[in-house]
C-alpha atoms as a PDB file:
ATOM      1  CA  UNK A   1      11.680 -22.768  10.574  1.00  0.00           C
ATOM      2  CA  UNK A   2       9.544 -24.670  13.091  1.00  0.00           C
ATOM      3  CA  UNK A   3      10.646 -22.554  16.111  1.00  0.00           C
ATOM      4  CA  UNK A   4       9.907 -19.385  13.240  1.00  0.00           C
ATOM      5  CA  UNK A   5       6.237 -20.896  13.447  1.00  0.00           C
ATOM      6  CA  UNK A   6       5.748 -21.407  16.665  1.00  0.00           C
ATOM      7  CA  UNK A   7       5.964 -18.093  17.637  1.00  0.00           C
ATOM      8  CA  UNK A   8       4.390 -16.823  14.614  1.00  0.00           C
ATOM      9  CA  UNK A   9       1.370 -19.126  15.555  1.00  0.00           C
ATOM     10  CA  UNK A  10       1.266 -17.978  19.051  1.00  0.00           C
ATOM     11  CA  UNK A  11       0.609 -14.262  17.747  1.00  0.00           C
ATOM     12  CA  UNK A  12      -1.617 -15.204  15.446  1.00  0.00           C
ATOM     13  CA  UNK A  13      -3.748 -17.586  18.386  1.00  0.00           C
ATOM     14  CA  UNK A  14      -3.265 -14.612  20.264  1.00  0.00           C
ATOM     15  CA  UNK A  15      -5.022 -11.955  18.539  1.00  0.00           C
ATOM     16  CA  UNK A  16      -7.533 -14.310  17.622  1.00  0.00           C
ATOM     17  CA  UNK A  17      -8.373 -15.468  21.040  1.00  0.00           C
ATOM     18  CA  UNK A  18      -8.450 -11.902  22.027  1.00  0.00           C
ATOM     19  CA  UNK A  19     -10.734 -11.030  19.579  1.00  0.00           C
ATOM     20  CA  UNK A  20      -9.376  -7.846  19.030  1.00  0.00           C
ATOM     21  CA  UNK A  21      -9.495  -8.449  15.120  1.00  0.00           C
ATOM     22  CA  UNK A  22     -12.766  -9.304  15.135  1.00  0.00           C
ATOM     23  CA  UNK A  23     -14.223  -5.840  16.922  1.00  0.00           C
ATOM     24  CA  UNK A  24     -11.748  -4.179  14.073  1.00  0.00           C
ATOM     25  CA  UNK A  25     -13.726  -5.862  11.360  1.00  0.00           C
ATOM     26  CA  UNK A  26     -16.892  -5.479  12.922  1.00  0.00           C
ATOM     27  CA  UNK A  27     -16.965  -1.920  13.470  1.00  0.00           C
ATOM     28  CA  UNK A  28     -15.680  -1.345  10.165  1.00  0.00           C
ATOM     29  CA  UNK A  29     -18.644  -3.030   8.558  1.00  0.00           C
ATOM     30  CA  UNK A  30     -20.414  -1.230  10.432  1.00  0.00           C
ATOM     31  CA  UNK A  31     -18.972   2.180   9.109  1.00  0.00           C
ATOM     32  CA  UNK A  32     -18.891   0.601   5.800  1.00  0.00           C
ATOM     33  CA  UNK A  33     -22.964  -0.403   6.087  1.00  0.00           C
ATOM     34  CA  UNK A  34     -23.656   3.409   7.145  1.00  0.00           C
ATOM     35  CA  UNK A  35     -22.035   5.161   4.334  1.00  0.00           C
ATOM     36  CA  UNK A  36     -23.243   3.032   1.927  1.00  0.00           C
ATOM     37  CA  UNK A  37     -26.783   3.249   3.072  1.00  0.00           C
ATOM     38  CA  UNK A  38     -26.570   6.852   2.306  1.00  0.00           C
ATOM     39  CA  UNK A  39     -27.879   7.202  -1.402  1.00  0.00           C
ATOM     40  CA  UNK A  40     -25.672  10.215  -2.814  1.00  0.00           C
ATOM     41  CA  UNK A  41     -26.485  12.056  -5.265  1.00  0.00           C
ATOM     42  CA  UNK A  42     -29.518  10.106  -6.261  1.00  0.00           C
ATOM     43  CA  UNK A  43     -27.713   7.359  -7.123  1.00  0.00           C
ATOM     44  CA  UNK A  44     -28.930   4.230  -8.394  1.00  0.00           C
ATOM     45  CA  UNK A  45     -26.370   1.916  -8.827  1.00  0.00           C
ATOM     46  CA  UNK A  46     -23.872   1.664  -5.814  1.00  0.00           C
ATOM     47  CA  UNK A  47     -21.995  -1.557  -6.392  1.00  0.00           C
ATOM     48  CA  UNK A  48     -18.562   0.693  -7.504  1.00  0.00           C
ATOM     49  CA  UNK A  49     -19.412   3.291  -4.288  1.00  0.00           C
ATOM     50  CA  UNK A  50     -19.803   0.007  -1.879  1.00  0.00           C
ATOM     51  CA  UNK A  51     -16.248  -1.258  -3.480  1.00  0.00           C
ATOM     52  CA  UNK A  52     -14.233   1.911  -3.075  1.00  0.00           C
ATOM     53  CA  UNK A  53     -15.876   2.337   0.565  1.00  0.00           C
ATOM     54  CA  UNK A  54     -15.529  -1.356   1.451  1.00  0.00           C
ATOM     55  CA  UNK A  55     -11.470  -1.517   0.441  1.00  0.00           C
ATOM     56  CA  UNK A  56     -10.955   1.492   1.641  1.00  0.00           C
ATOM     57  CA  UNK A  57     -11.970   1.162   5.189  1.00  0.00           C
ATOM     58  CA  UNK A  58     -10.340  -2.627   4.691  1.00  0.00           C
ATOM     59  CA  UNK A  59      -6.934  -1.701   3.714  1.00  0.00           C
ATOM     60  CA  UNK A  60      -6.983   1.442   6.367  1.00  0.00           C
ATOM     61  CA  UNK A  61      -8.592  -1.018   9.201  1.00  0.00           C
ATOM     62  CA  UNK A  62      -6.370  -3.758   8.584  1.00  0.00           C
ATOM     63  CA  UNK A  63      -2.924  -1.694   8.415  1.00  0.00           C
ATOM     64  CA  UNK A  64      -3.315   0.483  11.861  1.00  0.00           C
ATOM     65  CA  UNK A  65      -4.206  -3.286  13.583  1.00  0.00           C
ATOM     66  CA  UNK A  66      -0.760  -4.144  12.174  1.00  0.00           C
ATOM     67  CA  UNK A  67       0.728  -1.221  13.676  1.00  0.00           C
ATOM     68  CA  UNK A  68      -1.294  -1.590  17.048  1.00  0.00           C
ATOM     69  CA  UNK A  69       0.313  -5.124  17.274  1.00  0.00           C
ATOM     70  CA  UNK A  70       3.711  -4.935  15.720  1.00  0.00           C
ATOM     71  CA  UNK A  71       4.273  -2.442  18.298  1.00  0.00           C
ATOM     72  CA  UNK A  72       3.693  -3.699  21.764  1.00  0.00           C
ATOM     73  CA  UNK A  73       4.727  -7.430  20.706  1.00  0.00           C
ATOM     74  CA  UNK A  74       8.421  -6.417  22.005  1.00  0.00           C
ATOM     75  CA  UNK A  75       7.918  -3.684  25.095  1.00  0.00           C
ATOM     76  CA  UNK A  76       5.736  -6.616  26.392  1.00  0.00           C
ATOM     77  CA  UNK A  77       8.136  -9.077  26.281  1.00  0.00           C
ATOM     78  CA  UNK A  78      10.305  -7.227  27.569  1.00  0.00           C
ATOM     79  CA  UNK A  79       8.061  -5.540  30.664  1.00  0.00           C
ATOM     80  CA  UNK A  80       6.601  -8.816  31.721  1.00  0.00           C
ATOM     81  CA  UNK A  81       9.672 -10.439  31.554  1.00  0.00           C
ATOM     82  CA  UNK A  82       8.577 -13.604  28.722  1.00  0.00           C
ATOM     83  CA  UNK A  83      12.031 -12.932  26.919  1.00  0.00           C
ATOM     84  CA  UNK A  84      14.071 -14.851  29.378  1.00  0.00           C
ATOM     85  CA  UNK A  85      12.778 -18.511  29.245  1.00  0.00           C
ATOM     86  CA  UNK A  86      11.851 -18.378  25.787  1.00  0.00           C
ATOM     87  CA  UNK A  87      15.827 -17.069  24.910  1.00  0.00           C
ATOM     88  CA  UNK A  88      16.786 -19.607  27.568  1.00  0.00           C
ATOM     89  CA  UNK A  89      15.986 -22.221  25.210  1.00  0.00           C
ATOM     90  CA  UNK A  90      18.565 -22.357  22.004  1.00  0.00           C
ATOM     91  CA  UNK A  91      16.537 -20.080  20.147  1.00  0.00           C
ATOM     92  CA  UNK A  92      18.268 -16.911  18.267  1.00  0.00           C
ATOM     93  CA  UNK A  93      16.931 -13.573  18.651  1.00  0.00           C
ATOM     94  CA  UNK A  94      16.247 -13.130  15.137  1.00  0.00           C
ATOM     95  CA  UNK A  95      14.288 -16.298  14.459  1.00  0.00           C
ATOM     96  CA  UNK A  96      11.930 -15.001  17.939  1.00  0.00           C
ATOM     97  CA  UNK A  97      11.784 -11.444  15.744  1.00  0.00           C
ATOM     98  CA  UNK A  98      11.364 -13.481  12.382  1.00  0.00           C
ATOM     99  CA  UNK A  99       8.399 -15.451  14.055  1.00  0.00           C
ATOM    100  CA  UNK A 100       7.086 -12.563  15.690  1.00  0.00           C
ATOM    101  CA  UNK A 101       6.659 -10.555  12.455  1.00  0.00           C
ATOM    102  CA  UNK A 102       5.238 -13.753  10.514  1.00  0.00           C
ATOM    103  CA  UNK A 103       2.719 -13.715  13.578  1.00  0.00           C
ATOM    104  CA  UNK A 104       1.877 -10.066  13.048  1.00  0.00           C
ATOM    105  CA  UNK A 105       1.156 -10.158   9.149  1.00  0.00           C
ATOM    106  CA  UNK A 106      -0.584 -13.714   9.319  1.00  0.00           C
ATOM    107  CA  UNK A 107      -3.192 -12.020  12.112  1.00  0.00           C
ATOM    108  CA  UNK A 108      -3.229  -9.046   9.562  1.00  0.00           C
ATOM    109  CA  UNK A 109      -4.175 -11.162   6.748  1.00  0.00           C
ATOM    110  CA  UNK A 110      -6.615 -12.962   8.619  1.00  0.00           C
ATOM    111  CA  UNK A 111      -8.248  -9.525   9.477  1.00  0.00           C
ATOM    112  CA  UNK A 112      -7.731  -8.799   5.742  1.00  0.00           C
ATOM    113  CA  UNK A 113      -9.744 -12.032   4.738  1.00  0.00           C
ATOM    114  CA  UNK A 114     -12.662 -11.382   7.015  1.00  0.00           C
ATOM    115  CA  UNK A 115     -12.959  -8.180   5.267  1.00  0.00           C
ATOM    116  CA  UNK A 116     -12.841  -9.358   1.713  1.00  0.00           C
ATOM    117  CA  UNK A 117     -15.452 -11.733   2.512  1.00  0.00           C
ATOM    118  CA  UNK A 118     -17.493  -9.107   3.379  1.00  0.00           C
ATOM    119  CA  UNK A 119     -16.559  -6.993   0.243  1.00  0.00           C
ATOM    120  CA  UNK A 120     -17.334  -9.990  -1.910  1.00  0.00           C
ATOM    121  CA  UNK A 121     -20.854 -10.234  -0.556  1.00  0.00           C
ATOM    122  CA  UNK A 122     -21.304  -6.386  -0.627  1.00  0.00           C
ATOM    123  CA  UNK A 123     -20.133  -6.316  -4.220  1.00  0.00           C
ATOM    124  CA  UNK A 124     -22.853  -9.202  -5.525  1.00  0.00           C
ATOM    125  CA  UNK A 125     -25.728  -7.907  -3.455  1.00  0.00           C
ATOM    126  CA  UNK A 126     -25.261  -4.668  -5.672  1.00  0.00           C
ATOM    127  CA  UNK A 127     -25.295  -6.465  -8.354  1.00  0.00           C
ATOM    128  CA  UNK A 128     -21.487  -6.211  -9.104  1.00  0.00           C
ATOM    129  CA  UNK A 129     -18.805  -8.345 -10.013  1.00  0.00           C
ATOM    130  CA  UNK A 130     -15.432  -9.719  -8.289  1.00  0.00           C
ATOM    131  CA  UNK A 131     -12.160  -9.181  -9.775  1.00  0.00           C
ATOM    132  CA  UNK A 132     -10.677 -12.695  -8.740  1.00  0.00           C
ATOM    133  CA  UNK A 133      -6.962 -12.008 -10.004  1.00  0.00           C
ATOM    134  CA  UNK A 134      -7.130  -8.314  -9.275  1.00  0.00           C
ATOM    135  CA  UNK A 135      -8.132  -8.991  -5.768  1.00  0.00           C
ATOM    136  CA  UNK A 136      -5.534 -11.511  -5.020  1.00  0.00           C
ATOM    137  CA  UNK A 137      -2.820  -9.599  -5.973  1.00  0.00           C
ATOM    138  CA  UNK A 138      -4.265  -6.747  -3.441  1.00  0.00           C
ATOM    139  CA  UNK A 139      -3.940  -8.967  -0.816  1.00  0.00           C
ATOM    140  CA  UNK A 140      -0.617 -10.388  -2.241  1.00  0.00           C
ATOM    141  CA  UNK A 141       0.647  -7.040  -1.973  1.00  0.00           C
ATOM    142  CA  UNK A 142      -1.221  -5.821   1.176  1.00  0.00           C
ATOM    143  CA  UNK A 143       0.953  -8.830   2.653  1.00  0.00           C
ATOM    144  CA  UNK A 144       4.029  -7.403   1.587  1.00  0.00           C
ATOM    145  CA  UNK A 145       3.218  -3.581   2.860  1.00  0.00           C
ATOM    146  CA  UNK A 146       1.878  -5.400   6.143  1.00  0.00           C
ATOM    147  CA  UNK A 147       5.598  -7.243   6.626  1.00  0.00           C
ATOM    148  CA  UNK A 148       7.331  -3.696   5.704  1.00  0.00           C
ATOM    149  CA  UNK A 149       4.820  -1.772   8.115  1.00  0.00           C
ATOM    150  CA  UNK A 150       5.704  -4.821  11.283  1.00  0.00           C
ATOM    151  CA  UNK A 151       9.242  -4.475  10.462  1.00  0.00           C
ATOM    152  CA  UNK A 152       9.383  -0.416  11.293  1.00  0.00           C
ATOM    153  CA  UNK A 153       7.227  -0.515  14.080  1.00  0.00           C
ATOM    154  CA  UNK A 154       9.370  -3.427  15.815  1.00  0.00           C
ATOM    155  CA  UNK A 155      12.450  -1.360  15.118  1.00  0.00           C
ATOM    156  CA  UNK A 156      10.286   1.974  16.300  1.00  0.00           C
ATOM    157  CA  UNK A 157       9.067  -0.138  19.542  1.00  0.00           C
ATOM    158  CA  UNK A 158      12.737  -0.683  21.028  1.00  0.00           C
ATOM    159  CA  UNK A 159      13.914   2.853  20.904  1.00  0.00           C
ATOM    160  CA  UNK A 160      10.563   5.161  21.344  1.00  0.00           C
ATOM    161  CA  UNK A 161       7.770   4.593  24.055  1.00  0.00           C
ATOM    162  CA  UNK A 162       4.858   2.581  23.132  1.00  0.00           C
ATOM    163  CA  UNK A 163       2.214   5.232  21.827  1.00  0.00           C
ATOM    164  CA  UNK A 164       5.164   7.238  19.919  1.00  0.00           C
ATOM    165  CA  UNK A 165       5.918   3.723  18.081  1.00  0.00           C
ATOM    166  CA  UNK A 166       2.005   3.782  17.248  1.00  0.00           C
ATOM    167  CA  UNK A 167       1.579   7.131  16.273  1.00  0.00           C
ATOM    168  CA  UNK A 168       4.877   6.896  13.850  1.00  0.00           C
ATOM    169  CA  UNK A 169       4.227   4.109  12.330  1.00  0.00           C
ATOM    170  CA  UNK A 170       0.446   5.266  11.727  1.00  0.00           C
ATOM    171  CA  UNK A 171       2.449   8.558   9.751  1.00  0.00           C
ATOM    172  CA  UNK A 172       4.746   5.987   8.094  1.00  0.00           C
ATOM    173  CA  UNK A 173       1.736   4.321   6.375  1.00  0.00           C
ATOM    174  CA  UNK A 174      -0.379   7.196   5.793  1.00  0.00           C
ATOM    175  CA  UNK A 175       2.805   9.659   4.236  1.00  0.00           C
ATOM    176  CA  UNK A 176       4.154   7.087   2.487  1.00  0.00           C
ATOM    177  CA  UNK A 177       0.754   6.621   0.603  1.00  0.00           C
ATOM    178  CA  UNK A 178       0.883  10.686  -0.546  1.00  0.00           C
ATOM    179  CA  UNK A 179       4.592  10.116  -0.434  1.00  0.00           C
ATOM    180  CA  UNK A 180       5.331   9.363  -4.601  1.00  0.00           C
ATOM    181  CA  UNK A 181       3.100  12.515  -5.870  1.00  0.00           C
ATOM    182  CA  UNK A 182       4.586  15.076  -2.988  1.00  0.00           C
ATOM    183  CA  UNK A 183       7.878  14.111  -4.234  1.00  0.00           C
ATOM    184  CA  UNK A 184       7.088  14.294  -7.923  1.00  0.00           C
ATOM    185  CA  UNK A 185       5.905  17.666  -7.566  1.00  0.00           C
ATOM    186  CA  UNK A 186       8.768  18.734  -5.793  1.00  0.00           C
ATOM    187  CA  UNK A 187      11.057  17.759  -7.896  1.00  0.00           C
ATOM    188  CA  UNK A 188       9.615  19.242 -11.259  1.00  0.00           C
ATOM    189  CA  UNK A 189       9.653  22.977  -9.194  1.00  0.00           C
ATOM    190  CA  UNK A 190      12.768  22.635  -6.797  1.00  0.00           C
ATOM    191  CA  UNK A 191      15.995  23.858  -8.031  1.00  0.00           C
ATOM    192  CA  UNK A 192      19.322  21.770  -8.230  1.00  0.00           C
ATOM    193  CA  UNK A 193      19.443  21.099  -4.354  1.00  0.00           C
ATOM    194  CA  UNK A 194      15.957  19.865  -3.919  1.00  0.00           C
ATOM    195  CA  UNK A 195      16.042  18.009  -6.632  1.00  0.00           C
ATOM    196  CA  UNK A 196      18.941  16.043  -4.917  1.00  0.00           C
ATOM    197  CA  UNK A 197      16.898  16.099  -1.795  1.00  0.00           C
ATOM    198  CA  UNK A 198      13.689  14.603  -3.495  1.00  0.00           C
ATOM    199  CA  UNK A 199      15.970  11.973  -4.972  1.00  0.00           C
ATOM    200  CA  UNK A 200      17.238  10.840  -1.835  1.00  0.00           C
ATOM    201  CA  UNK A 201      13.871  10.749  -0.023  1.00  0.00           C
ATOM    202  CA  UNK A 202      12.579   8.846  -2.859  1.00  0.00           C
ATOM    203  CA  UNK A 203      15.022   6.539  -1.946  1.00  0.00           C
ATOM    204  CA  UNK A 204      14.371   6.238   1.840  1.00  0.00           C
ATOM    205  CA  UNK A 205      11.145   6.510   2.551  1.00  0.00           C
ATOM    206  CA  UNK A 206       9.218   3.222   0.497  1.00  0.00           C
ATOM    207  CA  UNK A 207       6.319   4.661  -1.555  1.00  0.00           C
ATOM    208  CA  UNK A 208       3.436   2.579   0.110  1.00  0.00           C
ATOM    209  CA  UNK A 209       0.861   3.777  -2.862  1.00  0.00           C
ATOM    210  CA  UNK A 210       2.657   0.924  -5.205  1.00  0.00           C
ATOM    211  CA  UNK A 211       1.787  -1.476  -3.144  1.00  0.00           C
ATOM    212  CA  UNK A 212      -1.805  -0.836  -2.654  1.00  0.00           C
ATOM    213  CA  UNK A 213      -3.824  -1.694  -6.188  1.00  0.00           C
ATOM    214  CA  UNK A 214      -7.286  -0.844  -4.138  1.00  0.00           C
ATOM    215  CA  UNK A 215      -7.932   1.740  -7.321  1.00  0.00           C
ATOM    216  CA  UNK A 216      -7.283  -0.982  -9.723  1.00  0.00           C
ATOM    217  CA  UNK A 217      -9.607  -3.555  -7.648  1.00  0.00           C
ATOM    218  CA  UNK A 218     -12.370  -0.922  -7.617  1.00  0.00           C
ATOM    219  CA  UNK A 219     -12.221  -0.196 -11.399  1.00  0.00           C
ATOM    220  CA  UNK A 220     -11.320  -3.687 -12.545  1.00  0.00           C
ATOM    221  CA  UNK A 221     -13.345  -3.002 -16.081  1.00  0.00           C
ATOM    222  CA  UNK A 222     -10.321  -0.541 -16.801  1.00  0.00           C
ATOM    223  CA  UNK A 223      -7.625  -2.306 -15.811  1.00  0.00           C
ATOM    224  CA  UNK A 224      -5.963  -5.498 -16.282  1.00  0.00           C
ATOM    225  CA  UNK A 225      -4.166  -7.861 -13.797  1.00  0.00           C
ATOM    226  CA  UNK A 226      -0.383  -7.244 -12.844  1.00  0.00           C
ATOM    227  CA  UNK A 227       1.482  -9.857 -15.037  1.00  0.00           C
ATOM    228  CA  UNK A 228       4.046 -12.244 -12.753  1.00  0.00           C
ATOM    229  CA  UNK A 229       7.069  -9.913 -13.385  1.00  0.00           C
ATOM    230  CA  UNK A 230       4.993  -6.962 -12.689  1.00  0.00           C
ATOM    231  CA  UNK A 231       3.843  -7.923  -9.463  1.00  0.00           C
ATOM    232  CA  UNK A 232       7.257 -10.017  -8.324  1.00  0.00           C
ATOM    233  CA  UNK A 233       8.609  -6.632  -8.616  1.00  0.00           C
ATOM    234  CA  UNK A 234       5.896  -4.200  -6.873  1.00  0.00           C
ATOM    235  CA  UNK A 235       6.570  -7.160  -4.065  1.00  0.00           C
ATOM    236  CA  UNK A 236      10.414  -7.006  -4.360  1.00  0.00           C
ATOM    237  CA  UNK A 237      10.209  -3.779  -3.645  1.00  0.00           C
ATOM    238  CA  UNK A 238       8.289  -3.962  -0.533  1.00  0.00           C
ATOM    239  CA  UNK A 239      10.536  -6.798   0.852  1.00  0.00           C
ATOM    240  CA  UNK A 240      13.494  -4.817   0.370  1.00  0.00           C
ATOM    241  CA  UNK A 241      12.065  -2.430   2.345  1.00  0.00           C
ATOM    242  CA  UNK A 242      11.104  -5.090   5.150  1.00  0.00           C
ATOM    243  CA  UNK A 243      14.271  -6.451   5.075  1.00  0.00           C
ATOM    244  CA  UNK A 244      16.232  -3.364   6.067  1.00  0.00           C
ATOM    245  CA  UNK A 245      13.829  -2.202   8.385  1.00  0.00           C
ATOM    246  CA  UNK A 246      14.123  -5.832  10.006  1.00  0.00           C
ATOM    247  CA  UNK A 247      17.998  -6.057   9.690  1.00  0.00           C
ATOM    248  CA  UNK A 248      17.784  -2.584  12.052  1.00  0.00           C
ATOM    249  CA  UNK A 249      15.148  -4.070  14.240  1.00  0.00           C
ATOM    250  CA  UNK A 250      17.204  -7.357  14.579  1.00  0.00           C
ATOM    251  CA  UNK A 251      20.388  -5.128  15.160  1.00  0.00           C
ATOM    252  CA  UNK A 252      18.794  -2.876  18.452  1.00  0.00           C
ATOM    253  CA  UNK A 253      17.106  -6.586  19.636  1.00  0.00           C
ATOM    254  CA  UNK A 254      20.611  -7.558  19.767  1.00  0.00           C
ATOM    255  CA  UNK A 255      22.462  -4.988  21.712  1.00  0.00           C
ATOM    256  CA  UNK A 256      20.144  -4.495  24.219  1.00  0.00           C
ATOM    257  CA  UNK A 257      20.265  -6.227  27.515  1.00  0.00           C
ATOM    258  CA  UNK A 258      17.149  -8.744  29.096  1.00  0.00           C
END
């Protein structure tokens, strides 16, 4: 577990230092400040506009950093030739991948906090109020889609070129949020056959819109908090997910030579 942290702290220090998190949040703001200034419609009230805008832009922002990172921790190892001393030292390959992707989703949720910070401000200069609960179990579960979205794109980084492993995993996040009502329809109009084939897609690709309760944190009013079973399974579903995508990654990190 240390040596899991010391790598995991390295990313984090990394993309800290290299403020690359910070221009993401910053130009977000930015983009969330200019569409909120425009008064549509007439309207008077924007505090639920702001909120939708505000996570939006968040939860988008945050997961393509994830993607960004997760995918060139491993080609750069392995082009500027760090793998070798660090794997010198009795340290197994899958606690350097474990620590990697802890790295990854820590500097994601870091991102992720900046960002609420700024929602929560947004939200009570319009005169709005923050769903506490709601909001941590958004981030709760953003953690969890953040882990599953590392995972593929360290698996996607070893066997496809650097901007292919991007440009996947960017599909990966935004399919798998239309993923769950494609699917549905599908499978209410196909015959026998696609039925069987919309069953086993369900299956392997993860539905990435159950992990995201943005809607729920927008309109709080109407909505309730997950209870603990609710939400230890939304999150056991996502981690089951991670965990197979990082058994694969682990696997190819094996086999293939320094």
């Amino acid at each position: 577990m240390r040596q899991t942290w010391l790598i995991a702290r390295t990313v984090l220090l990394e993309a800290v230092r290299r403020r690359e998190v910070y221009v993401v949040v910053a130009i977000a703001t930015l983009l969330i400040a200019a569409v909120v200034s425009l008064d549509f419609f007439g309207l008077s009230g924007l505090s639920k506009f702001y909120r939708e805008v505000a996570l939006r832009v968040s939860g988008f922002s945050c997961a393509i950093t994830v993607v960004v990172l997760a995918s060139r921790q491993l080609p750069r190892e392995f082009q500027q030739r760090t793998l070798h001393p660090i794997l010198a030292r009795p340290i197994h390959r899958t606690t350097f991948l474990l620590g990697k992707l802890l790295g990854v989703v820590l500097a994601a949720l870091f991102a992720l906090g900046l960002f609420l910070a700024v929602f929560c401000a947004g939200t009570l200069l319009f005169g709005g109020s923050i769903p506490a609960s709601l909001l941590l179990q958004y981030a709760l579960l953003q953690g969890v889609l953040f882990a599953l979205l590392a995972a593929f794109c360290f698996w996607l980084s070893m066997v496809v070129n650097l901007d292919a492993a991007i440009t996947l995993g960017a599909l990966l996040y935004f399919g798998g949020q239309i993923f769950s009502s494609m699917t549905a329809t599908f499978h209410q109009t196909a015959g026998a056959g696609g039925r069987i084939l919309a069953a086993a897609l369900t299956w392997l690709i993860p539905h990435l819109d159950l992990l995201d309760l943005t809607e729920k944190a927008i309109h709080a009013e109407a909505w309730r908090p997950l209870t603990l079973v609710e939400l230890s399974q939304l999150a056991g579903y996502g981690l089951l997910y991670t965990a197979a995508y990082f058994a694969i990654a682990a696997w190819v990190f094996h086999r293939r030579p320094l």
